[in-house]
C-alpha atoms as a PDB file:
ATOM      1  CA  UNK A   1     -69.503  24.303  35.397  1.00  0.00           C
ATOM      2  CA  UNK A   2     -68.094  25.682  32.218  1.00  0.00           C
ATOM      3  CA  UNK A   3     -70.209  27.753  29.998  1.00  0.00           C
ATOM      4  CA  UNK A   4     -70.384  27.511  25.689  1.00  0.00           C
ATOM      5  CA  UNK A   5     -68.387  30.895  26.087  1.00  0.00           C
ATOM      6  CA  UNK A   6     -64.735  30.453  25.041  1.00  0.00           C
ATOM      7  CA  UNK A   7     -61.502  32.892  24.083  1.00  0.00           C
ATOM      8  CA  UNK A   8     -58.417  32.332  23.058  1.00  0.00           C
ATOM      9  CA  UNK A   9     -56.076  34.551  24.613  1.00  0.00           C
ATOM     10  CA  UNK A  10     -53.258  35.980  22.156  1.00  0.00           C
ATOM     11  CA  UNK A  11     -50.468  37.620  23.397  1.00  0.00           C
ATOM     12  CA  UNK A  12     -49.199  40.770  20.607  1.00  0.00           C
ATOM     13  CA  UNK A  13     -46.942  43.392  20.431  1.00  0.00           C
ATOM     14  CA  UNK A  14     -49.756  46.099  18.884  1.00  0.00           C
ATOM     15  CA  UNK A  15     -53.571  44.534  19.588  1.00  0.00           C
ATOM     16  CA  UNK A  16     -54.895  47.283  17.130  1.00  0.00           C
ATOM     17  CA  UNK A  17     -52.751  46.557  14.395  1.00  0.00           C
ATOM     18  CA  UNK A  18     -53.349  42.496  14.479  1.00  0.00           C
ATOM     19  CA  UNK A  19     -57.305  43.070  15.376  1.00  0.00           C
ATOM     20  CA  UNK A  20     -57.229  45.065  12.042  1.00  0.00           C
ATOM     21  CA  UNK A  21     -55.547  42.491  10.092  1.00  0.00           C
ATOM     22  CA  UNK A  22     -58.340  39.800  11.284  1.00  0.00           C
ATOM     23  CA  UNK A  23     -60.987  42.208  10.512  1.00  0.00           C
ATOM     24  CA  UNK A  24     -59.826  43.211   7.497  1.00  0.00           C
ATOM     25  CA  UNK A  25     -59.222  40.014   6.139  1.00  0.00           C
ATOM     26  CA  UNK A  26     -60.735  37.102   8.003  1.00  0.00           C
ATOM     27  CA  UNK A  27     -63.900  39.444   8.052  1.00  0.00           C
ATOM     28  CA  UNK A  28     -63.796  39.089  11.879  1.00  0.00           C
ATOM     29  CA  UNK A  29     -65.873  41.461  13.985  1.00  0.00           C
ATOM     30  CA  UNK A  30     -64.596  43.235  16.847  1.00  0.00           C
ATOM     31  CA  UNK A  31     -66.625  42.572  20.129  1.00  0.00           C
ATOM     32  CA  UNK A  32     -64.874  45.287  22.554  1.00  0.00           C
ATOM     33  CA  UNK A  33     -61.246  47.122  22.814  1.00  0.00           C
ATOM     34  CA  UNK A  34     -59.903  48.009  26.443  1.00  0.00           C
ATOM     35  CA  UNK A  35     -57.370  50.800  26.374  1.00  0.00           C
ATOM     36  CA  UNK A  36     -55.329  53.016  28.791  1.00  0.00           C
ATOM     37  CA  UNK A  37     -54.643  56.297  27.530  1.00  0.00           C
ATOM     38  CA  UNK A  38     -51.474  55.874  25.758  1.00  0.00           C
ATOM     39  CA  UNK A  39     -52.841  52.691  23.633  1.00  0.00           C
ATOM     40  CA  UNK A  40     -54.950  49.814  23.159  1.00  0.00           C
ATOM     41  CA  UNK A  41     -54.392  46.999  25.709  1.00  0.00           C
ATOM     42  CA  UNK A  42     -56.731  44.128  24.239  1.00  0.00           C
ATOM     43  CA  UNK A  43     -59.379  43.805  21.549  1.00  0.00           C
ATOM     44  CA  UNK A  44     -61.992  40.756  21.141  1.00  0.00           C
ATOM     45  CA  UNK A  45     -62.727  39.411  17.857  1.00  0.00           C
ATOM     46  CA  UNK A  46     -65.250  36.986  16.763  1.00  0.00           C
ATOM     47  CA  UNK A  47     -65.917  35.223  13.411  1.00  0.00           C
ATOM     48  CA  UNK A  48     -70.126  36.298  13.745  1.00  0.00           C
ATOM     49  CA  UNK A  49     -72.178  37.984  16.069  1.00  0.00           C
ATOM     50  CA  UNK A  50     -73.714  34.894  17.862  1.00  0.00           C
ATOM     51  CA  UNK A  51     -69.834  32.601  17.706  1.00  0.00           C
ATOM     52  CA  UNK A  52     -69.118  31.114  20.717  1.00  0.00           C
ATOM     53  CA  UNK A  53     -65.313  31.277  20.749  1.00  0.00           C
ATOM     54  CA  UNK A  54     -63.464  34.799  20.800  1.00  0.00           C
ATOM     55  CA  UNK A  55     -59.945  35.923  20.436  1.00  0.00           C
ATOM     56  CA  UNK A  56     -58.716  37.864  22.321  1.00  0.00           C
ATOM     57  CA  UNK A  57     -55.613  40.078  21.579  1.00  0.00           C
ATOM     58  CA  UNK A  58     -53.620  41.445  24.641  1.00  0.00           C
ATOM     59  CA  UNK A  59     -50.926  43.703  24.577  1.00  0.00           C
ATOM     60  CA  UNK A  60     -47.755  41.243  25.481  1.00  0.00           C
ATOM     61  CA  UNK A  61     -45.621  43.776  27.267  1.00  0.00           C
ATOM     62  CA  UNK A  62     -48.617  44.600  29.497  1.00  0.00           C
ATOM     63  CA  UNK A  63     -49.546  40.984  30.447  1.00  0.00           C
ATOM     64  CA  UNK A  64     -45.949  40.406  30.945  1.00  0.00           C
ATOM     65  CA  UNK A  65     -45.340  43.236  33.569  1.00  0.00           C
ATOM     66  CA  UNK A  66     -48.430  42.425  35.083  1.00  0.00           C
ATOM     67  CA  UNK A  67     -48.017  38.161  35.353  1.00  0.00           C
ATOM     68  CA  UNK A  68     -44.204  37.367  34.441  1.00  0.00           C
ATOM     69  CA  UNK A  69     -45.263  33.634  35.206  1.00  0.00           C
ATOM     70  CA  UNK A  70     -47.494  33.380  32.133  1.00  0.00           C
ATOM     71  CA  UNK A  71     -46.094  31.628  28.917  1.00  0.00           C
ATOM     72  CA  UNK A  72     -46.804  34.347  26.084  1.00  0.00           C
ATOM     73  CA  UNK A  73     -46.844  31.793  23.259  1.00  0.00           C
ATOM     74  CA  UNK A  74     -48.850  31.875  20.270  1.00  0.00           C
ATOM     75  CA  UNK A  75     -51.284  28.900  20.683  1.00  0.00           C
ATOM     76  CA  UNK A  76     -51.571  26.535  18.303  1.00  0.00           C
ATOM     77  CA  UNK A  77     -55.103  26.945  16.262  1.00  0.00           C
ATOM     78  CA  UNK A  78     -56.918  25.114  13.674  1.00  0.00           C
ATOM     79  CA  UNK A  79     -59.657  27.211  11.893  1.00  0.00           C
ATOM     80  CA  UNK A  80     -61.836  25.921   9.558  1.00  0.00           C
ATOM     81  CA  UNK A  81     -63.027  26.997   5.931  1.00  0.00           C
ATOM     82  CA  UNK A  82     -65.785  26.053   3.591  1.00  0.00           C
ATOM     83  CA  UNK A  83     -63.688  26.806   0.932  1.00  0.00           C
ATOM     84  CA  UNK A  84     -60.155  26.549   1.569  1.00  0.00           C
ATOM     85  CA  UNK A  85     -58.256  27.103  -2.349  1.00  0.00           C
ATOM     86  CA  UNK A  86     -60.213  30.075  -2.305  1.00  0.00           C
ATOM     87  CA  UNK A  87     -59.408  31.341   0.883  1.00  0.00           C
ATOM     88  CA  UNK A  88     -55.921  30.506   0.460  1.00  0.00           C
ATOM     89  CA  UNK A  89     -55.968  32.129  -3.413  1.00  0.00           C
ATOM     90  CA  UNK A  90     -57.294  35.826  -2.168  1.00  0.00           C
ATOM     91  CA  UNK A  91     -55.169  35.820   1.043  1.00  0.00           C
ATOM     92  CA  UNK A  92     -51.981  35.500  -0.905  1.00  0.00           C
ATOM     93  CA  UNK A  93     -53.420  38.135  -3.491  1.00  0.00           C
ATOM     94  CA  UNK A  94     -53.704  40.780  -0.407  1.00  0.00           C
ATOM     95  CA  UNK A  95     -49.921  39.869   0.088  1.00  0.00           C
ATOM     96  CA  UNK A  96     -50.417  37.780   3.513  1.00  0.00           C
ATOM     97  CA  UNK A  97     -47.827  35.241   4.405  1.00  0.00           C
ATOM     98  CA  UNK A  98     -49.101  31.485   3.491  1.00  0.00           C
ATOM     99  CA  UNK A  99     -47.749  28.017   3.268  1.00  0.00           C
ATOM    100  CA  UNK A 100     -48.030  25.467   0.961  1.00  0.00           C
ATOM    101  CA  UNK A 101     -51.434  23.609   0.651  1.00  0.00           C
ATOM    102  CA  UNK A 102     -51.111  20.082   1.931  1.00  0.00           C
ATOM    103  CA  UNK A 103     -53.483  17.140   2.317  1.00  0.00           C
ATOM    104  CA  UNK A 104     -53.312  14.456   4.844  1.00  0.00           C
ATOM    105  CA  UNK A 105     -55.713  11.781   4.692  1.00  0.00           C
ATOM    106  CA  UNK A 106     -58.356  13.566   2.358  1.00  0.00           C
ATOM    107  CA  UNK A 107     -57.877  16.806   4.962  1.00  0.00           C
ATOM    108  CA  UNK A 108     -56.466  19.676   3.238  1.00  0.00           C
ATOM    109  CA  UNK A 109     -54.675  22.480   4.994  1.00  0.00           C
ATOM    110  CA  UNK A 110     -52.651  25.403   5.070  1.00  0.00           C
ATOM    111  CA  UNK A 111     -50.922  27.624   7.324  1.00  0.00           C
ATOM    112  CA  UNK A 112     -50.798  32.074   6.734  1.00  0.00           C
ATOM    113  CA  UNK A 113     -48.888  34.644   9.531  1.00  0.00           C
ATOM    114  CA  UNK A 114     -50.174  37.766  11.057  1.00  0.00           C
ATOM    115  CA  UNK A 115     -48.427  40.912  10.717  1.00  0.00           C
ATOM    116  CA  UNK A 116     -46.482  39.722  14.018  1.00  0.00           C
ATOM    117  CA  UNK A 117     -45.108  36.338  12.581  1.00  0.00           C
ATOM    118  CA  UNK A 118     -47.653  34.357  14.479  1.00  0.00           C
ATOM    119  CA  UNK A 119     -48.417  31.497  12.863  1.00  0.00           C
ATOM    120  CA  UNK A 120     -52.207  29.897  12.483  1.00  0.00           C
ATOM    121  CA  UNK A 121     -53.560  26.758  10.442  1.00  0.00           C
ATOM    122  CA  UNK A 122     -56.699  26.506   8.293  1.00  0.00           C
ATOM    123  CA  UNK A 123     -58.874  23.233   7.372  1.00  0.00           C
ATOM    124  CA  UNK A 124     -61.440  22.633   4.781  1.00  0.00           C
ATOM    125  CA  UNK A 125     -64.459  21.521   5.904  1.00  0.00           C
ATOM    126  CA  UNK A 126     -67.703  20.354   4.449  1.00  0.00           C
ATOM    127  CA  UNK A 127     -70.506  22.643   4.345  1.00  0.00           C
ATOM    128  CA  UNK A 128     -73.646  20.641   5.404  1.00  0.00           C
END
């Protein structure tokens, strides 16, 4: 049986750098960081204290030496946001990469990139 517990595994060139860039501007907190002794090798992130999903950054070259079988891709991931204009309005003022806003059947959306070119989608939802 599968538990409420869930992370997303990200695969990154520098887990440090890109766990900064969610903290820093997603306001994500940071949940644990394994390292060797050379440099970090993952770091869990979670929107709050009590979220059930995680990320979890791992260093790519590291998973790759370790399982060569695994397709590193970015996954594909749909956040959501109270308030997305604003969201969108103070992420491009901090200089982050965002797309246009769209809206699909009364949804609206938009897409920003990490500091790595990976690519991740944000909805507006209601607050209720």
């Amino acid at each position: 049986m599968l538990t409420k517990q869930t992370s997303i595994m990200i695969y990154v060139d520098e887990p440090r750098t890109v766990a900064d860039f969610w903290i820093k501007h997603f306001g994500m907190t940071e949940v644990k960081e394994d390292f060797n002794e050379e440099r970090s090798l993952s770091v869990e992130l979670s929107v709050t204290v009590d979220a059930t999903t995680h990320l979890v950054l791992f260093d790519k070259k590291v998973v790759s030496e370790m399982s060569p079988e695994l397709n590193l891709g970015t996954p594909s991931i749909l956040f959501s946001s109270h308030n997305l204009i604003r969201l969108r309005d103070r992420l491009m003022k901090e200089g982050i990469v965002v797309g246009d806003l769209l809206e699909t059947d009364d949804i609206k959306t938009f897409n920003f990139s990490d500091p790595e070119g990976n690519y991740f989608a944000v909805q507006e939802i209601e607050e209720y």
